[in-house]
N, C-alpha and C. Protein backbone atom coordinates (compact mmCIF):
# COMPACT_ATOMS: atom_id res chain seq x y z
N UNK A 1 -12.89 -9.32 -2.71
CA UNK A 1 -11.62 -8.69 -3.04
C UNK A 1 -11.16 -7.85 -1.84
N UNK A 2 -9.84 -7.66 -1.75
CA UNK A 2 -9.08 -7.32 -0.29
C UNK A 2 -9.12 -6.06 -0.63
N UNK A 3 -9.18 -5.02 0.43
CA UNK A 3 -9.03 -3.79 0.54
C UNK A 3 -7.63 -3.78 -0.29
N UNK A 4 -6.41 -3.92 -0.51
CA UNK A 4 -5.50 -3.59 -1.13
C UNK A 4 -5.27 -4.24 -2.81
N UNK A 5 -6.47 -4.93 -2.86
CA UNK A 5 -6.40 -5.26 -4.17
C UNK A 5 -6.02 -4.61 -5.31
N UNK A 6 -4.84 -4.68 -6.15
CA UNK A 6 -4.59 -3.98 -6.99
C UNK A 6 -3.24 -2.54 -6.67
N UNK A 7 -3.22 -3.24 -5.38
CA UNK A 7 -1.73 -2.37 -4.80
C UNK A 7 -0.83 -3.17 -5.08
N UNK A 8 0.35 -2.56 -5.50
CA UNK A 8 1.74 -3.46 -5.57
C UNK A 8 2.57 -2.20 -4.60
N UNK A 9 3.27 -3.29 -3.58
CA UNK A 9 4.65 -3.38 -3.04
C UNK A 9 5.78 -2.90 -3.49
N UNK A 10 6.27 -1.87 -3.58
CA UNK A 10 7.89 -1.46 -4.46
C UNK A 10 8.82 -1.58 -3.31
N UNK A 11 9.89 -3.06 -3.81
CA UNK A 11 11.03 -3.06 -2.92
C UNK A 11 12.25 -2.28 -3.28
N UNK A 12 13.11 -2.25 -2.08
CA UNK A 12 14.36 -1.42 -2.43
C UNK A 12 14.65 -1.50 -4.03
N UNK A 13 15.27 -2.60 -4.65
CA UNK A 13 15.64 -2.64 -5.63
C UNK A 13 15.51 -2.04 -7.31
N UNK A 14 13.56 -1.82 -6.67
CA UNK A 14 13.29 -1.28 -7.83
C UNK A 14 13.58 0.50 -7.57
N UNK A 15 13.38 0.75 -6.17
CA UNK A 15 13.79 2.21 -5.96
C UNK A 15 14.83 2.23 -6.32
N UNK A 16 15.87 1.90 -6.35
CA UNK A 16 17.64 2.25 -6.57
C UNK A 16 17.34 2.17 -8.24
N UNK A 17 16.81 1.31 -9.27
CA UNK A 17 16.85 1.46 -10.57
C UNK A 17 16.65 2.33 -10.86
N UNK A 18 15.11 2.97 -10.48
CA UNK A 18 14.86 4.00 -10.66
C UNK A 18 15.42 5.39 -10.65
N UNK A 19 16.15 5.25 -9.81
CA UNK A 19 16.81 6.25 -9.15
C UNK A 19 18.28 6.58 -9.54
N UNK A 20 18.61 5.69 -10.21
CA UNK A 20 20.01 5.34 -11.05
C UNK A 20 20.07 4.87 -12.11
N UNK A 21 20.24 6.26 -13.11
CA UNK A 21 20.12 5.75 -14.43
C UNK A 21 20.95 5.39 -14.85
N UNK A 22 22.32 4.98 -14.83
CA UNK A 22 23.28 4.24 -15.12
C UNK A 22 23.18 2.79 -14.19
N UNK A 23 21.68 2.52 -13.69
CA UNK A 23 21.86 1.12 -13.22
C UNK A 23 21.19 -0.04 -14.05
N UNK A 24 21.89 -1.19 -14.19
CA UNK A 24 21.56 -2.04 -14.99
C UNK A 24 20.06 -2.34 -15.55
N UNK A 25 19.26 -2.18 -14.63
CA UNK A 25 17.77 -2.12 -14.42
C UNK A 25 17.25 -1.53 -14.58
N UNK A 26 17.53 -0.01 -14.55
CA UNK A 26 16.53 1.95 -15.42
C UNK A 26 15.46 1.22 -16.00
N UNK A 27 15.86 0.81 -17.02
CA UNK A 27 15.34 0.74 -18.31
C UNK A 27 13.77 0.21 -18.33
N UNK A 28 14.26 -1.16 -17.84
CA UNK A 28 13.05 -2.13 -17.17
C UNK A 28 12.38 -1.51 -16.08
N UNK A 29 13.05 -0.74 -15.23
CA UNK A 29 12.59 -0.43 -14.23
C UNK A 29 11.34 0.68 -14.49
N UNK A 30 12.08 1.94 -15.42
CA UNK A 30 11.32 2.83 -15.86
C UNK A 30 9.94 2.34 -16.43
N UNK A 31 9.98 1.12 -17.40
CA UNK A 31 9.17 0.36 -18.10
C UNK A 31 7.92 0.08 -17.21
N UNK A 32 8.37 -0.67 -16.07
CA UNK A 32 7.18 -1.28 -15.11
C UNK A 32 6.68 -0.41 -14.39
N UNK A 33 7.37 0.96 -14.19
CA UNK A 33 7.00 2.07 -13.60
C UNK A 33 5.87 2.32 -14.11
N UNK A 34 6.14 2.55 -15.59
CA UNK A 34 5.32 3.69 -16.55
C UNK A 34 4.10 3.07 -16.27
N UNK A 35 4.36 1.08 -16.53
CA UNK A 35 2.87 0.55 -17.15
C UNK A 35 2.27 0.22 -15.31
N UNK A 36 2.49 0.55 -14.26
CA UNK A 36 2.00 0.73 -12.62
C UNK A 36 1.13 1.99 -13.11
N UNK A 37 1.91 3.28 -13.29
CA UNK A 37 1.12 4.35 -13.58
C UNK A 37 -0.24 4.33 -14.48
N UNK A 38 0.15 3.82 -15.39
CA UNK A 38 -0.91 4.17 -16.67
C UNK A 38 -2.24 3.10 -15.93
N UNK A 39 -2.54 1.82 -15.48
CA UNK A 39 -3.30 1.80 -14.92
C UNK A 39 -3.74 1.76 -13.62
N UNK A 40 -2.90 2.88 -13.33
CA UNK A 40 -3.76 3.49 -11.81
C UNK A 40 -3.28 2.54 -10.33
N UNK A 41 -2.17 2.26 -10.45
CA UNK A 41 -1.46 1.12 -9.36
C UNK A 41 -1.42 2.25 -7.97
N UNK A 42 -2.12 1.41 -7.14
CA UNK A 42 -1.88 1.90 -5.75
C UNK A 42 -0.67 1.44 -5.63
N UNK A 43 0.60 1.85 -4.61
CA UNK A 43 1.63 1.70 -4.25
C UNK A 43 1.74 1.44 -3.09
N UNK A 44 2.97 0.72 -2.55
CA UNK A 44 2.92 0.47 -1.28
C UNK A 44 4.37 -0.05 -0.76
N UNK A 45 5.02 0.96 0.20
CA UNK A 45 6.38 0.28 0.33
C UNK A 45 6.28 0.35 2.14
N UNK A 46 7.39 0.37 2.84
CA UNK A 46 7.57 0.47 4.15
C UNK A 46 8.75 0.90 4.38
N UNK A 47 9.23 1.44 5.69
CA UNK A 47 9.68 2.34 6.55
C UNK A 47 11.58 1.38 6.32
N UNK A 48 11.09 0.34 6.99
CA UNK A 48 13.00 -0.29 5.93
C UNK A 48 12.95 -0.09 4.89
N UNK A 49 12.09 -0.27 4.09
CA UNK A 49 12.68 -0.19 2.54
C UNK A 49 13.04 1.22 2.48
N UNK A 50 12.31 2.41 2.57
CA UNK A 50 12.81 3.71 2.33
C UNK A 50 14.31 3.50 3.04
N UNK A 51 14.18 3.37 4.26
CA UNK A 51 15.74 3.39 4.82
C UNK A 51 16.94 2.94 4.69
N UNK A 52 16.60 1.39 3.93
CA UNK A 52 17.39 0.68 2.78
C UNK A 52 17.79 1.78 1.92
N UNK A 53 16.52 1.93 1.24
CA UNK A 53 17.31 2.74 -0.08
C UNK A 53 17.99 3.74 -0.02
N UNK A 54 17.41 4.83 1.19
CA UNK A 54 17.87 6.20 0.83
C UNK A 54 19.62 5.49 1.55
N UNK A 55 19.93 4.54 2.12
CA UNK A 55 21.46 4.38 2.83
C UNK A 55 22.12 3.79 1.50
N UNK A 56 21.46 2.91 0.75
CA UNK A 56 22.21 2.42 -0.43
C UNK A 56 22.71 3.65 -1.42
N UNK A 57 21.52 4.40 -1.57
CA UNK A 57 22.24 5.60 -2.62
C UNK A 57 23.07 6.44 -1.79
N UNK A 58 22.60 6.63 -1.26
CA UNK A 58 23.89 7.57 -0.25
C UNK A 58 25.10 6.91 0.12
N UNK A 59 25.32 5.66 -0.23
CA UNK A 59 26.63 5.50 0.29
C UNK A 59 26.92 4.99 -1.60
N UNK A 60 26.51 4.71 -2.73
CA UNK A 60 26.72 4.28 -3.43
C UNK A 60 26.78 4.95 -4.80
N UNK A 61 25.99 6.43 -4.57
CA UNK A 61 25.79 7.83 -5.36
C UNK A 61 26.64 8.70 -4.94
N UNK A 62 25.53 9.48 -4.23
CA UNK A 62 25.58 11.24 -3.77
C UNK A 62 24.77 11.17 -2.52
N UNK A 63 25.12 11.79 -1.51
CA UNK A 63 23.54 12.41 -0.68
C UNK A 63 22.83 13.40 -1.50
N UNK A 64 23.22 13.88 -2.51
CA UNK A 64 21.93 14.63 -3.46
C UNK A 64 21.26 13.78 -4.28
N UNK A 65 21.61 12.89 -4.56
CA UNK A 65 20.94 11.71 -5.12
C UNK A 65 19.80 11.06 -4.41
N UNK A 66 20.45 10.71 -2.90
CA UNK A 66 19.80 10.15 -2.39
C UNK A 66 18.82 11.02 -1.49
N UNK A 67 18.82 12.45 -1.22
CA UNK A 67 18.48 13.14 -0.76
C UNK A 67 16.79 13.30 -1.71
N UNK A 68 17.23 13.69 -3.35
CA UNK A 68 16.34 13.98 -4.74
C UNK A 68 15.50 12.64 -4.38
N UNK A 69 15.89 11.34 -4.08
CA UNK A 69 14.83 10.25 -4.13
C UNK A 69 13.89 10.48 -3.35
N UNK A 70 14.25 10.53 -1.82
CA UNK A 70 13.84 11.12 -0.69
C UNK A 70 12.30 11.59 -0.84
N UNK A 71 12.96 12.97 -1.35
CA UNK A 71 11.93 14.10 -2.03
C UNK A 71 11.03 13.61 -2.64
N UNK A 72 11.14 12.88 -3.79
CA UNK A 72 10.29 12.52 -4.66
C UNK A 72 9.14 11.85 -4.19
N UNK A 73 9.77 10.94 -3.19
CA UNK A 73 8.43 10.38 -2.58
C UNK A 73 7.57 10.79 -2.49
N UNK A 74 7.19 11.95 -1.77
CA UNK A 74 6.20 13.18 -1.43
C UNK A 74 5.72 13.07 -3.11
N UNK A 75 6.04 13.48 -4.37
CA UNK A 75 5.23 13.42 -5.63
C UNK A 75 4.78 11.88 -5.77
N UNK A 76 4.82 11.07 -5.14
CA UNK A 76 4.46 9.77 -6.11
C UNK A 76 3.00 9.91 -5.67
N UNK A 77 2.52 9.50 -6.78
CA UNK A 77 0.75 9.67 -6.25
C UNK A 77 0.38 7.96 -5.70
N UNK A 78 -0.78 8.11 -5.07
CA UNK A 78 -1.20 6.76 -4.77
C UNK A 78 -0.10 5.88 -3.90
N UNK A 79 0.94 6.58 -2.94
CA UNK A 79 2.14 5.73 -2.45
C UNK A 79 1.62 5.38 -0.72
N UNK A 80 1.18 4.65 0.15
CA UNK A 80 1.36 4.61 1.51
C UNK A 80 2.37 3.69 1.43
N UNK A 81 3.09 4.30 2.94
CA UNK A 81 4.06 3.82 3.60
C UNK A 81 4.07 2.99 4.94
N UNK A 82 4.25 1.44 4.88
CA UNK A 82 3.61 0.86 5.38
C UNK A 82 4.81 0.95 6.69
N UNK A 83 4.11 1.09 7.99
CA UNK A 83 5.03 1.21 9.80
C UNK A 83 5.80 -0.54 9.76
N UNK A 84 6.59 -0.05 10.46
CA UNK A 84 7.39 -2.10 10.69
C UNK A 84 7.11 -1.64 12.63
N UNK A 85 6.59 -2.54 12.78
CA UNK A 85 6.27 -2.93 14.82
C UNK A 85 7.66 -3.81 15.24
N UNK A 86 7.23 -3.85 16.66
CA UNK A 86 8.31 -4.85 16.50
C UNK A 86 7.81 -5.96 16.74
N UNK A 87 6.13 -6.14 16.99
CA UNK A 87 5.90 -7.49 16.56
C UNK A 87 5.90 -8.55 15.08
N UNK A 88 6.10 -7.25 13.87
CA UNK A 88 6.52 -7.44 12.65
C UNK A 88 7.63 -8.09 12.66
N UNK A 89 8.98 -7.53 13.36
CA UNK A 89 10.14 -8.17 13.51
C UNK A 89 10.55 -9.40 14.32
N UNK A 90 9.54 -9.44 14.86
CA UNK A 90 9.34 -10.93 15.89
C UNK A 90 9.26 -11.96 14.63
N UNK A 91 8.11 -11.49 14.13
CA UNK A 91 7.03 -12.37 13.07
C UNK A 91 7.99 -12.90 11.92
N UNK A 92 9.19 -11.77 10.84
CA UNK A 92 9.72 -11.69 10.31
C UNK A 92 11.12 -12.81 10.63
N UNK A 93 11.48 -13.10 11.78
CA UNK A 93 12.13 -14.67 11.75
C UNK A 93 11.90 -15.77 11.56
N UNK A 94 10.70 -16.19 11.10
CA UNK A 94 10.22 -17.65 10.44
C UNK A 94 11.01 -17.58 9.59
N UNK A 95 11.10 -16.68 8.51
CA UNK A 95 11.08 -16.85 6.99
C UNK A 95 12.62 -17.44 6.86
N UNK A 96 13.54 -17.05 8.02
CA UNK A 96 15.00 -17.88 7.64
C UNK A 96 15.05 -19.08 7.91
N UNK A 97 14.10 -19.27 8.75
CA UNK A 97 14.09 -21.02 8.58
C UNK A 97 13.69 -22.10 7.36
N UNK A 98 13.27 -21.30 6.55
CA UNK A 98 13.52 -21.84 5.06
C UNK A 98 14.55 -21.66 4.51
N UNK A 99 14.76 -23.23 3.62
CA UNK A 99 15.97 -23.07 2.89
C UNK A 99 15.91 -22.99 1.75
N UNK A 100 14.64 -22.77 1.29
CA UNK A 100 14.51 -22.18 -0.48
C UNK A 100 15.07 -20.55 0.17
N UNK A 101 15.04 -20.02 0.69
CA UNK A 101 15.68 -18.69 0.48
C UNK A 101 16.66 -18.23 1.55
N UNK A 102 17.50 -19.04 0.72
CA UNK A 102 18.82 -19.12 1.31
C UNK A 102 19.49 -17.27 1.12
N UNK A 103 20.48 -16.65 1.74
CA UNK A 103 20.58 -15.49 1.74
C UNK A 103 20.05 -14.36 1.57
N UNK A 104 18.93 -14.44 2.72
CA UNK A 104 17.24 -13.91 2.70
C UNK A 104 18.06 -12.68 3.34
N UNK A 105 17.11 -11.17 3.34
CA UNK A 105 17.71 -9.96 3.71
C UNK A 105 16.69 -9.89 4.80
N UNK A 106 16.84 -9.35 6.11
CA UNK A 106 16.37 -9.13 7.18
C UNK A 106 15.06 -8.13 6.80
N UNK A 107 15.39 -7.21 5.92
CA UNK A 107 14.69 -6.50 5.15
C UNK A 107 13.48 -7.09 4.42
N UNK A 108 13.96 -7.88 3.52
CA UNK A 108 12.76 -8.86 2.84
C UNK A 108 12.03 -9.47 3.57
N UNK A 109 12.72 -10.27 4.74
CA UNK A 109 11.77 -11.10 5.46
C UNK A 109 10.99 -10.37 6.66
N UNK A 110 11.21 -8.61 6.60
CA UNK A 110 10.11 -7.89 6.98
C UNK A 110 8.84 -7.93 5.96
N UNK A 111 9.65 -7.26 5.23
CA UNK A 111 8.70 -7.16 3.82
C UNK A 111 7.80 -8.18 3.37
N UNK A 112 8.28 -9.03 3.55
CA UNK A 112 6.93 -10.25 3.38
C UNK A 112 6.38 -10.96 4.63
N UNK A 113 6.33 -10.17 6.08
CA UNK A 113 5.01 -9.61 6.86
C UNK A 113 4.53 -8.87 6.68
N UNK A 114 4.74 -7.64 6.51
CA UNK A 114 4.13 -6.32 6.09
C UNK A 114 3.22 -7.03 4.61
N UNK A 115 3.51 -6.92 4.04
CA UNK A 115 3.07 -7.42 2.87
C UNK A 115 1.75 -8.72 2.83
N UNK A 116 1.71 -9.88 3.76
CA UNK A 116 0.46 -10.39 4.30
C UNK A 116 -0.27 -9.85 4.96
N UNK A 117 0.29 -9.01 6.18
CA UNK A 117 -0.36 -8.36 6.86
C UNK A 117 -1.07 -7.29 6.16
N UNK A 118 -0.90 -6.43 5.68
CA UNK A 118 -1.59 -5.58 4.57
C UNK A 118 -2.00 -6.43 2.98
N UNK A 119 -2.17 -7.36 2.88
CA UNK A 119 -2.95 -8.32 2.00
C UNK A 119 -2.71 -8.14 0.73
N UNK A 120 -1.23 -7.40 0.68
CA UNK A 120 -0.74 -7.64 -0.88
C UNK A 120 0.30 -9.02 -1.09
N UNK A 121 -0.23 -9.13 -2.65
CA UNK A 121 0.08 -10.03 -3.36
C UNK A 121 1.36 -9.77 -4.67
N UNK A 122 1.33 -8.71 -5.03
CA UNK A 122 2.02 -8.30 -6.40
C UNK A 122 3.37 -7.27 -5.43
N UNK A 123 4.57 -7.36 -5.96
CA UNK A 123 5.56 -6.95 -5.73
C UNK A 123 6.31 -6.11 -6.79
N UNK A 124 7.25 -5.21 -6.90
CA UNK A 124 7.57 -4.92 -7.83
C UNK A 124 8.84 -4.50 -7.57
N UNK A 125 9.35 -5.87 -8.07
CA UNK A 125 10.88 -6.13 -7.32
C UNK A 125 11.93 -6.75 -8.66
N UNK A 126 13.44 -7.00 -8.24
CA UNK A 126 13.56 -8.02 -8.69
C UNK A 126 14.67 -9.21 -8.10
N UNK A 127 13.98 -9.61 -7.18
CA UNK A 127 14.77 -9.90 -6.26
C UNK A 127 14.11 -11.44 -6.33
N UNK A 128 14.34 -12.81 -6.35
CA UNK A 128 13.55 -13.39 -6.83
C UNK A 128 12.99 -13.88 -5.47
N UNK A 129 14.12 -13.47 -4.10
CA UNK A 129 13.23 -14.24 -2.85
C UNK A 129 11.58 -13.80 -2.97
N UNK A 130 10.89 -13.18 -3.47
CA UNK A 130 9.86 -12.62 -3.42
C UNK A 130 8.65 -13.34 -3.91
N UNK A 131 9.53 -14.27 -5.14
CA UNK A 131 8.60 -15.25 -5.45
C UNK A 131 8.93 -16.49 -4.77
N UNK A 132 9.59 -17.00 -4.49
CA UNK A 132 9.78 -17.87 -3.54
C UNK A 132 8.91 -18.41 -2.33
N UNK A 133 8.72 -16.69 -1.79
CA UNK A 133 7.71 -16.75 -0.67
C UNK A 133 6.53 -16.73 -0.78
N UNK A 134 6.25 -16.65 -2.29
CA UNK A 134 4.90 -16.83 -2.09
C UNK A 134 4.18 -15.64 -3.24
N UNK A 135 5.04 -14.38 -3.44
CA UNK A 135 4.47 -13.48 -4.15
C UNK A 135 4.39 -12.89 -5.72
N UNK A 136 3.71 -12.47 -6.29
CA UNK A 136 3.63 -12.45 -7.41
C UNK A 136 4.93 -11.26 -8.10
N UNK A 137 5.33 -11.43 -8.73
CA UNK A 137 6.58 -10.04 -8.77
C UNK A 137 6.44 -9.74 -10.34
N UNK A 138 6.09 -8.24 -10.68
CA UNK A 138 5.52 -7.28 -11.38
C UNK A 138 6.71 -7.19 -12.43
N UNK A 139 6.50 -7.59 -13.46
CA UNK A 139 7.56 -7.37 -14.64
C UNK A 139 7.02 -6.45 -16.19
């Protein structure tokens, strides 16, 4: 078993649910949250995704909104934040040369180097390129 066994990945998407309770997703989102917590889910996001998100709520909220998410990070227990290189971003241009994931986010197709490279499998997204590429996505 891999050193990150039993870590899941939180992409942008599920941060913005979370983070917006008038967004279509709270609900579910809160849901998969709760049941990550209750058994003890290591976490694991990276340096675009925070930067994704905190620019999405801030241009799509409040900067106190997006500022309060920010913050929170610091409380999430069990969270590392995984660095992007720029040999990550080298690495991260294969993935458009597939055409199962057609309108792939520069973002994602970091995210799923980071994500081999640190030897997770489970995502907690809902974005479906995620399974596409290969990964398991946390519902």
């Amino acid at each position: 078993m891999s050193r990150a066994a039993g870590e899941v990945f939180v992409d942008t998407g599920a941060w913005i649910a979370l983070a917006v309770a008038t967004d279509p997703l709270h609900a579910r989102a809160v849901g998969t949250w709760s049941r990550l917590d209750r058994r003890g889910a290591r976490l694991a996001t990276s340096i675009p995704i925070v930067m994704e998100t905190f620019t999405f709520l801030e241009r799509n909220t409040t900067r106190a909104v997006a500022l309060r998410w920010k913050d929170s990070l610091a409380a999430v227990r069990r969270l590392r934040v995984l660095e992007c290189r720029r040999a990550d971003l080298a690495a991260s241009w294969r993935w458009f040369e597939r055409r199962e994931l057609h309108k792939l986010s520069s973002v994602d197709a970091v995210s799923f180097v980071l994500m081999a490279e640190a030897r997770l499998r489970e995502v907690f997204t809902f974005d479906h390129h995620f399974a596409s590429a290969g990964f398991r996505i946390i519902d």
